[in-house]
N, C-alpha and C. Protein backbone atom coordinates (compact mmCIF):
# COMPACT_ATOMS: atom_id res chain seq x y z
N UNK A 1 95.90 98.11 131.95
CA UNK A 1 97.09 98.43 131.19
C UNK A 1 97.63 99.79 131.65
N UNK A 2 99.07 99.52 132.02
CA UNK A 2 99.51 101.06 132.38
C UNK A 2 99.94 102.18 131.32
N UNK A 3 99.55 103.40 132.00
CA UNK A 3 99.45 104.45 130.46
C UNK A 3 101.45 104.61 130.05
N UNK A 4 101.48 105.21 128.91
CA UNK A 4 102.64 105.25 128.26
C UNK A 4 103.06 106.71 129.03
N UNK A 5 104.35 106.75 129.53
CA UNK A 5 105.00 107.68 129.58
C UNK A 5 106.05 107.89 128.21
N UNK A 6 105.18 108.94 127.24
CA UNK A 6 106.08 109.16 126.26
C UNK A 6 107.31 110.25 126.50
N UNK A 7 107.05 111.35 127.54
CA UNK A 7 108.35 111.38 127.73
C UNK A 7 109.24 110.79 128.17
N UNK A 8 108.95 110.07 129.00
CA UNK A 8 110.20 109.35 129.76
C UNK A 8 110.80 108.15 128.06
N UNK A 9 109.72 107.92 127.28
CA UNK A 9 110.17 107.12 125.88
C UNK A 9 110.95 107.76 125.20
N UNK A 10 111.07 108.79 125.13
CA UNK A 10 111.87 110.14 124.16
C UNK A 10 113.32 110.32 125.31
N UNK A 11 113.15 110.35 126.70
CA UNK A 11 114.36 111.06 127.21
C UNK A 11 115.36 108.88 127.40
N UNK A 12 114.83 108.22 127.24
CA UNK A 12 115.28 106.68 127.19
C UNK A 12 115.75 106.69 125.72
N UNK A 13 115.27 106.91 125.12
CA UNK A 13 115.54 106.85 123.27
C UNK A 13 116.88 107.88 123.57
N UNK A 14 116.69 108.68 123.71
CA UNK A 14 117.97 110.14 123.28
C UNK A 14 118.95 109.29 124.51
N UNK A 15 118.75 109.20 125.53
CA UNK A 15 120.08 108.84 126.70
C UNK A 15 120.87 107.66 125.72
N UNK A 16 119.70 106.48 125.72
CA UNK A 16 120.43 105.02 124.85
C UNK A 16 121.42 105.44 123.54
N UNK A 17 121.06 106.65 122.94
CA UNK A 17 121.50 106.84 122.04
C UNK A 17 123.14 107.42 121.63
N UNK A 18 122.83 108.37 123.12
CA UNK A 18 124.22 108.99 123.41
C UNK A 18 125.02 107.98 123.72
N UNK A 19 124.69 106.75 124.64
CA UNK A 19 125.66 106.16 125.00
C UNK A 19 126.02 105.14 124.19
N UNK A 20 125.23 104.70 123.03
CA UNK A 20 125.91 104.06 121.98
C UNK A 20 126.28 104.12 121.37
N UNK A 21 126.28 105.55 120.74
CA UNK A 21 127.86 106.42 120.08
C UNK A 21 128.36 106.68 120.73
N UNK A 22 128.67 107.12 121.79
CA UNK A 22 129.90 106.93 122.65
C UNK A 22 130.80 106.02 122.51
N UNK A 23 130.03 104.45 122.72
CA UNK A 23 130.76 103.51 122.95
C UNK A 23 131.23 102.71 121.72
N UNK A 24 130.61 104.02 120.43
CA UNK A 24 130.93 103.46 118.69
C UNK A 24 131.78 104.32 119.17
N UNK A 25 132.24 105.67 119.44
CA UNK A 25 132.93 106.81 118.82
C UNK A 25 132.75 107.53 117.63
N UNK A 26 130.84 106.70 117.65
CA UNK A 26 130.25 108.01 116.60
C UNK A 26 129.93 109.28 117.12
N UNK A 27 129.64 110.11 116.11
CA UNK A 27 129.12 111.70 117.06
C UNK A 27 127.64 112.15 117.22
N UNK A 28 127.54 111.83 118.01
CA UNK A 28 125.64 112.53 117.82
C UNK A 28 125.90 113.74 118.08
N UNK A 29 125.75 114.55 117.06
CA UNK A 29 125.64 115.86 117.04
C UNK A 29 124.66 116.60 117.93
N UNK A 30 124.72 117.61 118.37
CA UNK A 30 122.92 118.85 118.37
C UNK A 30 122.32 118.34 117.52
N UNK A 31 122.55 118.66 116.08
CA UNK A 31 121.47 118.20 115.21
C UNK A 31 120.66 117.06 114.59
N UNK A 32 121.91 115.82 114.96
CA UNK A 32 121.52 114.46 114.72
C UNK A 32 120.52 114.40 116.12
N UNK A 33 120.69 114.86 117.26
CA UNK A 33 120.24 114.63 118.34
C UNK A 33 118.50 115.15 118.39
N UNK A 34 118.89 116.38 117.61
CA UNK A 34 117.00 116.85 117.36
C UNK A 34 116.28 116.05 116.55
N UNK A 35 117.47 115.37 115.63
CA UNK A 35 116.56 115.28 114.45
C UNK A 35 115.64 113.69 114.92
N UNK A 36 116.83 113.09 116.07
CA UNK A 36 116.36 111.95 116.88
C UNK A 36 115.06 112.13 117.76
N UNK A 37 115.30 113.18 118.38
CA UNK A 37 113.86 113.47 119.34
C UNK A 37 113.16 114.18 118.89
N UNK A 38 113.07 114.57 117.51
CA UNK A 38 112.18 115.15 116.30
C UNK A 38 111.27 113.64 116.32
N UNK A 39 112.05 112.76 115.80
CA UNK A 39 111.48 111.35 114.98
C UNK A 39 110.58 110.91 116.51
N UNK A 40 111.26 110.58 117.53
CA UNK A 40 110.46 110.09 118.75
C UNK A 40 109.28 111.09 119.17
N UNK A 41 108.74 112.01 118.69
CA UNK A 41 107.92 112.30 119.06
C UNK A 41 106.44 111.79 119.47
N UNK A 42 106.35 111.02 118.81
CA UNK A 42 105.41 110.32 118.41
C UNK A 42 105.93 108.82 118.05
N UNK A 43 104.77 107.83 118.11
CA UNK A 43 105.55 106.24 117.40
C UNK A 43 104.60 106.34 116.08
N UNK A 44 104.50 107.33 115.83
CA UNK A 44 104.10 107.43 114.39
C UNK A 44 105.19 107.48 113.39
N UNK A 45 105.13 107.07 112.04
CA UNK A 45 106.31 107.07 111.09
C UNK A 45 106.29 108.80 110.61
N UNK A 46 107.55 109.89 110.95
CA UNK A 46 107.34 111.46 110.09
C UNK A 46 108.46 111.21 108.97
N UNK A 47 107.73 111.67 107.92
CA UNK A 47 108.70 112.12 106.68
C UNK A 47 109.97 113.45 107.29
N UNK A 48 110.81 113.17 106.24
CA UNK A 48 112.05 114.22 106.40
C UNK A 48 111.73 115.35 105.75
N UNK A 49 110.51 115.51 105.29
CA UNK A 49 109.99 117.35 104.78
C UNK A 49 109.17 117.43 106.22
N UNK A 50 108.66 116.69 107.07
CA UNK A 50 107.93 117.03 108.03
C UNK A 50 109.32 118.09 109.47
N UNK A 51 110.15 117.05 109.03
CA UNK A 51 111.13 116.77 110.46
C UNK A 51 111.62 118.46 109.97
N UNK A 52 112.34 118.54 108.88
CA UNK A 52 112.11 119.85 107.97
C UNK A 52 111.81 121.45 108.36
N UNK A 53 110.46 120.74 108.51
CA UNK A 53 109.61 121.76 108.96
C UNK A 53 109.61 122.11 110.15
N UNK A 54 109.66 121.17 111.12
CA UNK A 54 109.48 121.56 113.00
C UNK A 54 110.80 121.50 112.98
N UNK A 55 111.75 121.62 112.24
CA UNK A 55 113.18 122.63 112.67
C UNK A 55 113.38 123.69 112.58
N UNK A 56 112.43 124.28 111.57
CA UNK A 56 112.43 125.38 111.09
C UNK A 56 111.95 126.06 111.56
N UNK A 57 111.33 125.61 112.50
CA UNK A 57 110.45 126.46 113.67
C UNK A 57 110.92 126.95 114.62
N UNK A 58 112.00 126.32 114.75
CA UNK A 58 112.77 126.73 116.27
C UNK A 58 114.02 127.56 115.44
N UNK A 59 115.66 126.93 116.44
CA UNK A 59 116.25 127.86 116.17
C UNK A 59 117.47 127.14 115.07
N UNK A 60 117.27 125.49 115.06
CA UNK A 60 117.50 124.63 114.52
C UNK A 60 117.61 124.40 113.31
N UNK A 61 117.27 125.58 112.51
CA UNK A 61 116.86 125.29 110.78
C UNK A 61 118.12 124.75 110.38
N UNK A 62 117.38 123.79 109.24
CA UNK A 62 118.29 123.29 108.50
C UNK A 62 117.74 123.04 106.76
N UNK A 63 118.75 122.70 105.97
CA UNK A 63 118.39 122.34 104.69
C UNK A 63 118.33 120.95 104.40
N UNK A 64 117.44 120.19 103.29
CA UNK A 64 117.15 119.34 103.21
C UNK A 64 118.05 118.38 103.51
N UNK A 65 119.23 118.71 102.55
CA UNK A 65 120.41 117.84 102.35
C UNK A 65 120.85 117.53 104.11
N UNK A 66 121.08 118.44 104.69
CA UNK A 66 121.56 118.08 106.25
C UNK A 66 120.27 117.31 107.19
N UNK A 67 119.20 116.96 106.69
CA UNK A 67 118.24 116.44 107.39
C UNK A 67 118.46 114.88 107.23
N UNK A 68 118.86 115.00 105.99
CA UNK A 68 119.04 113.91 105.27
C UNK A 68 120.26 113.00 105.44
N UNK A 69 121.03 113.69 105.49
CA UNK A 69 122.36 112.95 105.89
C UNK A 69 122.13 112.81 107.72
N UNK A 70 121.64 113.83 108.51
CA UNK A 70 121.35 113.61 109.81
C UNK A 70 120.57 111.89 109.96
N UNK A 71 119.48 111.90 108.83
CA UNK A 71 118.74 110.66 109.18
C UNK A 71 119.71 109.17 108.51
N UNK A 72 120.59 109.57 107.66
CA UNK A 72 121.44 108.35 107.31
C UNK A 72 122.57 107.81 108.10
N UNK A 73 123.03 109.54 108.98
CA UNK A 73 123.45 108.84 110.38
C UNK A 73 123.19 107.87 111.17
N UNK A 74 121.51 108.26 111.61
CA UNK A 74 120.96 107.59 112.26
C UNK A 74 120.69 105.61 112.17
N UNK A 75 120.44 106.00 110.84
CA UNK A 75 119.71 104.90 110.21
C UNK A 75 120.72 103.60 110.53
N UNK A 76 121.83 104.62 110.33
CA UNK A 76 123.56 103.84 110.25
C UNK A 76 124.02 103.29 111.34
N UNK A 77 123.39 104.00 112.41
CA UNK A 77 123.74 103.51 113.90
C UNK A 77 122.47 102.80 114.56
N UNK A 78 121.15 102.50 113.85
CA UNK A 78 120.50 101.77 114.43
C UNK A 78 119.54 102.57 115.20
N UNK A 79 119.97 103.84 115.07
CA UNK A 79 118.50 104.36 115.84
C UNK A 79 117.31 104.64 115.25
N UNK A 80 117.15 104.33 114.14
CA UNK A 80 115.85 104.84 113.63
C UNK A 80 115.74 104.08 112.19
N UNK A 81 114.45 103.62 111.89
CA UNK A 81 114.62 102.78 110.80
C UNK A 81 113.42 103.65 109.51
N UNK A 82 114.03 103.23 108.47
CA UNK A 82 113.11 104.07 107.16
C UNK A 82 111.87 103.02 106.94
N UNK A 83 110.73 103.36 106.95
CA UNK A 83 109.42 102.70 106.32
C UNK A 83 109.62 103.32 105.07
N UNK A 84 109.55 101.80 104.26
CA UNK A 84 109.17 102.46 102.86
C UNK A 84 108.21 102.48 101.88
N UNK A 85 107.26 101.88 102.15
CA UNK A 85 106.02 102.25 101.94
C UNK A 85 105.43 103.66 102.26
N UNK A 86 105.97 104.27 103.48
CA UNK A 86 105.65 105.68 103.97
C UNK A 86 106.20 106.84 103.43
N UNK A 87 107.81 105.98 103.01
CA UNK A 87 108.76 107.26 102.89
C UNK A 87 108.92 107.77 104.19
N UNK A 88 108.91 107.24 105.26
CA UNK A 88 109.01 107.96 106.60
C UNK A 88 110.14 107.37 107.59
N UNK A 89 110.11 107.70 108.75
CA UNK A 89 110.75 107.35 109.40
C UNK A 89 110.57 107.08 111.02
N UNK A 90 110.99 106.29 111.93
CA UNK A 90 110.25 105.53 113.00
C UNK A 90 112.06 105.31 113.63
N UNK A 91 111.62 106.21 115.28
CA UNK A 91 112.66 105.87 116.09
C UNK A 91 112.57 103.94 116.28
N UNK A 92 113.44 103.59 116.81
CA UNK A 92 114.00 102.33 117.02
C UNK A 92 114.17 101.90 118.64
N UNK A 93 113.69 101.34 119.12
CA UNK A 93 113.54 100.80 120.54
C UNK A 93 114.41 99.80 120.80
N UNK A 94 114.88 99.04 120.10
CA UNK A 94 115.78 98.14 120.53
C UNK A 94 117.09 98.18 119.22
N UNK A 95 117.61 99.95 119.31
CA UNK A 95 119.08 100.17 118.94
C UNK A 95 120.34 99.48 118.79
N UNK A 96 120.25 98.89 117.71
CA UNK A 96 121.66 98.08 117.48
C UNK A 96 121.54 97.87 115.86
N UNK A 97 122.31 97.66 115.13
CA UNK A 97 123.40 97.60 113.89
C UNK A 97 123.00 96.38 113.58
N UNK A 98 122.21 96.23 112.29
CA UNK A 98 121.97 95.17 111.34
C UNK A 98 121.22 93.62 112.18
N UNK A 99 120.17 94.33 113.39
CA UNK A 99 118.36 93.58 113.06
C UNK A 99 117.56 94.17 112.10
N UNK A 100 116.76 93.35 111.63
CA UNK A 100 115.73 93.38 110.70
C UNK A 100 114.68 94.55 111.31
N UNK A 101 113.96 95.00 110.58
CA UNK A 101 112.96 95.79 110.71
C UNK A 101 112.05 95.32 110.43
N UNK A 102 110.63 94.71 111.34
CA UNK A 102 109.41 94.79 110.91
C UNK A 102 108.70 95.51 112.04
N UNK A 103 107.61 95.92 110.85
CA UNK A 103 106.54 96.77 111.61
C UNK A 103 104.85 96.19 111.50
N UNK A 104 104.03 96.56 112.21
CA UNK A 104 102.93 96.75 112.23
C UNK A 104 102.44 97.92 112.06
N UNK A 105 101.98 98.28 110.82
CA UNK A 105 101.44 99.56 110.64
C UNK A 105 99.82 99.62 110.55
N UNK A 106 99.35 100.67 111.65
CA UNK A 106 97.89 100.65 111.54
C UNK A 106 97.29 101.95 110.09
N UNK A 107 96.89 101.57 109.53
CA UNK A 107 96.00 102.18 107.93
C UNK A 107 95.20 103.27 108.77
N UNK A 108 94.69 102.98 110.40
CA UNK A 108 94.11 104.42 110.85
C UNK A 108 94.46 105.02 111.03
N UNK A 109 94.93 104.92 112.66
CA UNK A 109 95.87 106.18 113.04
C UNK A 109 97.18 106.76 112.74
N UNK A 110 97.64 105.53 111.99
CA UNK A 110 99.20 105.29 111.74
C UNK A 110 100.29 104.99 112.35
N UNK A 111 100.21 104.75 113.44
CA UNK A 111 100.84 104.29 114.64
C UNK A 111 101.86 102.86 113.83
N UNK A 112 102.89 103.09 114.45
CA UNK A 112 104.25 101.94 113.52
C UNK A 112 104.67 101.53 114.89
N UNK A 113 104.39 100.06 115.06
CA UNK A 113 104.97 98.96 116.33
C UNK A 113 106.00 98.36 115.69
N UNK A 114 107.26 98.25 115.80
CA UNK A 114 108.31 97.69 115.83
C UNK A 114 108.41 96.24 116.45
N UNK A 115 108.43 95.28 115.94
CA UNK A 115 108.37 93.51 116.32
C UNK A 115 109.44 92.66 116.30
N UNK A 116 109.62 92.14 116.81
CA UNK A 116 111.33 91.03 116.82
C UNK A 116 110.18 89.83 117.24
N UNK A 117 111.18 88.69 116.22
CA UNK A 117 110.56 87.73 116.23
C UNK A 117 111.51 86.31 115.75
N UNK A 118 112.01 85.69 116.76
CA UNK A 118 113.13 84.80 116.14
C UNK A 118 112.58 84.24 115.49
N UNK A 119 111.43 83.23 115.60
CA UNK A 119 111.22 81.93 114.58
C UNK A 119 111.04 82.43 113.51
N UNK A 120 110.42 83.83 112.98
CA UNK A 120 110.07 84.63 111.87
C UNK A 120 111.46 84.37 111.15
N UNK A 121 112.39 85.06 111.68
CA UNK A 121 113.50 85.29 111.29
C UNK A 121 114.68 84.10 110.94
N UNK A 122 114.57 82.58 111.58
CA UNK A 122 115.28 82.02 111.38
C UNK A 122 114.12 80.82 109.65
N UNK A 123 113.00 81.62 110.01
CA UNK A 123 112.62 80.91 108.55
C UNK A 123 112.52 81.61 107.30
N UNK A 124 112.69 82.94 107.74
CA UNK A 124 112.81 83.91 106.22
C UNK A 124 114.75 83.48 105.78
N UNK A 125 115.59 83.08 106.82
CA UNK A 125 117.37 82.77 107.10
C UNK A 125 117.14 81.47 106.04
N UNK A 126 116.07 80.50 106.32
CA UNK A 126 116.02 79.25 105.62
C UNK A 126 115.25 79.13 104.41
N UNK A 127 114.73 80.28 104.09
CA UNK A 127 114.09 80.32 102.90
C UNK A 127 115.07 80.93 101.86
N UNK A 128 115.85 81.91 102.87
CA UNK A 128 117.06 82.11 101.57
C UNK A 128 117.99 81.85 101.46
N UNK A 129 118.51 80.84 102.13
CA UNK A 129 119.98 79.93 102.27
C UNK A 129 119.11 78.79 101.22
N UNK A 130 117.86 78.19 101.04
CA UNK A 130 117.66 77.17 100.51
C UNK A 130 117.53 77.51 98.90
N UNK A 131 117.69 78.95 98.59
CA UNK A 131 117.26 79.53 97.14
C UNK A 131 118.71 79.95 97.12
N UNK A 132 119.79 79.64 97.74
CA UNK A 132 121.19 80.45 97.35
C UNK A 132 121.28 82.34 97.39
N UNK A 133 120.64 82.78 98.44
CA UNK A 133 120.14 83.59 98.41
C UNK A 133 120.88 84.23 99.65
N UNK A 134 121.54 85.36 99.80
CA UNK A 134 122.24 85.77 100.97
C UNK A 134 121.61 87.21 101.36
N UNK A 135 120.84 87.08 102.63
CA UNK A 135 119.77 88.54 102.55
C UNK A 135 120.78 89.23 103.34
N UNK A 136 120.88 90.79 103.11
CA UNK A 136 121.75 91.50 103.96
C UNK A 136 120.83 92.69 104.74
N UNK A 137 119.54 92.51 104.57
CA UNK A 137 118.85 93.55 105.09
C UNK A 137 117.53 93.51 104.85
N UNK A 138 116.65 93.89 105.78
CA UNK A 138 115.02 93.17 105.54
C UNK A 138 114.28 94.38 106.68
N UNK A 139 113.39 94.77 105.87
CA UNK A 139 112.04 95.70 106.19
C UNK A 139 110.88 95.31 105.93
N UNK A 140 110.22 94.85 106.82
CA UNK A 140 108.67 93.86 106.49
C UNK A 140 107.57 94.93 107.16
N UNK A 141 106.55 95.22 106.28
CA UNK A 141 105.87 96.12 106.70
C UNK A 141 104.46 95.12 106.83
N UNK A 142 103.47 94.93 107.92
CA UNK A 142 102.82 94.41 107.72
C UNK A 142 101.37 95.61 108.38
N UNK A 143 100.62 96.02 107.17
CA UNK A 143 99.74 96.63 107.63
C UNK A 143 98.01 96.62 108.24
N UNK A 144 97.73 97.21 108.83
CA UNK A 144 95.91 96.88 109.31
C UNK A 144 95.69 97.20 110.37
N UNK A 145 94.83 97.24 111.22
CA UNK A 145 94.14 98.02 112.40
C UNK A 145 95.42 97.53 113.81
N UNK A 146 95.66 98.61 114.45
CA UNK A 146 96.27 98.40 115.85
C UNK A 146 95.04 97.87 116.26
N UNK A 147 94.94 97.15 117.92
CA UNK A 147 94.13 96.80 118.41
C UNK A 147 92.93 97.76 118.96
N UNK A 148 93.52 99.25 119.35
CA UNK A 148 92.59 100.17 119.52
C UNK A 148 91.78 100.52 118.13
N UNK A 149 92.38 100.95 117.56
CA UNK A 149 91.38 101.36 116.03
C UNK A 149 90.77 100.00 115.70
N UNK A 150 91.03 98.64 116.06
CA UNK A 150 90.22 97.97 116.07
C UNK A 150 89.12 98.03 116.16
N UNK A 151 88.95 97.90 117.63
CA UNK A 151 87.72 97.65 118.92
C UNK A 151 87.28 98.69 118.43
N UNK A 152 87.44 99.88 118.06
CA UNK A 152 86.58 101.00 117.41
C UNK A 152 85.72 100.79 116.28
N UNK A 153 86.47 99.95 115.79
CA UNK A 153 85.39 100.27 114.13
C UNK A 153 84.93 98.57 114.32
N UNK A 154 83.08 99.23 113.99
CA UNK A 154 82.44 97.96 113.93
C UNK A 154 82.66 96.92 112.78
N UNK A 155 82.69 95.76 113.09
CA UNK A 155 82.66 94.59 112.30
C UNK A 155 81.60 94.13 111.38
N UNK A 156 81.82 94.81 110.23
CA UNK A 156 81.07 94.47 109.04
C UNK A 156 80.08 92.65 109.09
């Protein structure tokens, strides 16, 4: 298995990003832009008191309220989706405006995998067209060991 280049994942996340507000004629700000390669740091889910904090470090500070609206930007354009079970937040790899969000969340390390899955999706479509049911938005969190924290912990 070849190793992860997470920078080159962070400078692909921020490029994709610019060019799809561009081509909205939304604005990615400086600050929407940190607060984007704040979140990609990691494919771990960070809270917005975390993101908060490593702004405040630099020269970047900001107040809650502008972190906050920075991440509803985001959220708005598809780059980054809210876990809510975490209260956190998880850049977005395949950026675009109203797919579903599911994750795989590992309970160890915490690591959040992002999943697309048509047949998933065209039977959760038929479970609620058959209940009169019109879904406009869906976050499926499904949690338990990534495959590494797996193979780590012995089998009871």
């Amino acid at each position: 298995m070849a190793e992860h280049d997470h920078d080159l994942c962070i400078r692909d996340a921020l490029d994709s990003a610019e060019a799809l507000c561009a081509r909205r004629g939304a604005r990615l700000t400086t600050l929407r832009r940190r607060v984007l390669e704040l979140v990609w740091q990691s494919h771990r889910p960070v809270g917005a008191y975390d993101l908060l904090a490593r702004l405040g470090e630099g020269r970047d500070r900001a107040a809650p309220p502008t972190v906050y609206r920075a991440l509803d930007f985001l959220m708005e354009q598809g780059l980054v989706h809210r876990i809510h079970s975490l209260n956190a937040f998880v850049g977005c790899p395949s950026a675009r405006e109203g797919h579903a969000a599911r994750f795989l969340i590992c309970t160890d390390c915490g690591e959040a995998t992002e999943f697309e899955d048509e047949p998933l999706q065209r039977d959760l479509e038929r479970i609620g067209t058959a209940r009169g049911f019109r879904i406009d938005g869906q976050v499926i969190e499904l949690q338990g060991l990534c495959s590494r924290c797996a193979a780590e912990r012995p089998v009871a």
